[in-house]
N, C-alpha and C. Protein backbone atom coordinates (compact mmCIF):
# COMPACT_ATOMS: atom_id res chain seq x y z
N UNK A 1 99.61 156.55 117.05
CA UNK A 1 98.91 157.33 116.02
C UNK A 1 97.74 158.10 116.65
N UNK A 2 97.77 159.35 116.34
CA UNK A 2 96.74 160.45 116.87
C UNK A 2 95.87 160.98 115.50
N UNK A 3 94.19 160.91 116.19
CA UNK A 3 93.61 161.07 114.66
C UNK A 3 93.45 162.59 115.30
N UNK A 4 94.03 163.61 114.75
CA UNK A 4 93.29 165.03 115.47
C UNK A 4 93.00 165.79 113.78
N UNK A 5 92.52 164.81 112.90
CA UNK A 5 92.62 165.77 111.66
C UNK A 5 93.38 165.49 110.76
N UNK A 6 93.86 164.37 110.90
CA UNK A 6 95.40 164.23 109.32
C UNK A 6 94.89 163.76 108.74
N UNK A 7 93.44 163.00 108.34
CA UNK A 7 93.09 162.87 107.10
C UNK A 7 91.72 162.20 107.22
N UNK A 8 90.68 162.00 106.22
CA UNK A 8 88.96 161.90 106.51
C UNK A 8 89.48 160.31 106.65
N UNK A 9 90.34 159.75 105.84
CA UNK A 9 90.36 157.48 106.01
C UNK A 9 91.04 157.73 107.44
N UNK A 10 92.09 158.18 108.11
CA UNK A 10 92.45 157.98 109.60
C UNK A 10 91.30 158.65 110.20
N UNK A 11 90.92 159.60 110.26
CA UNK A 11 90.09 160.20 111.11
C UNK A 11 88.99 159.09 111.43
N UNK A 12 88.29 159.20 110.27
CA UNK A 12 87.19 158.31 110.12
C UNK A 12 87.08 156.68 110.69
N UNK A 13 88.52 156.09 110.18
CA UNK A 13 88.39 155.24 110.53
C UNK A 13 88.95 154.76 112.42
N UNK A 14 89.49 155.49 112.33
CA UNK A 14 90.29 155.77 114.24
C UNK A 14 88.66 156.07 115.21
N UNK A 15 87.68 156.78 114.78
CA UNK A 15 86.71 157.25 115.59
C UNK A 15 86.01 155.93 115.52
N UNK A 16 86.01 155.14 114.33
CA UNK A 16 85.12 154.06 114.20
C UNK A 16 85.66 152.94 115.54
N UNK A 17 86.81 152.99 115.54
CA UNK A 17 87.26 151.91 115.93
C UNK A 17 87.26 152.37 117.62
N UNK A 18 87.60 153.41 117.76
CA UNK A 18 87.12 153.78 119.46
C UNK A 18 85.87 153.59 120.27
């Protein structure tokens, strides 16, 4: 799974977790 923008809960939560 790639967060480049598919949605503010993946985005958001993918940056959190990096």
């Amino acid at each position: 799974m790639v967060a480049s923008g598919q949605g503010s809960m993946t985005g958001s939560i993918y940056h959190e977790r990096q």
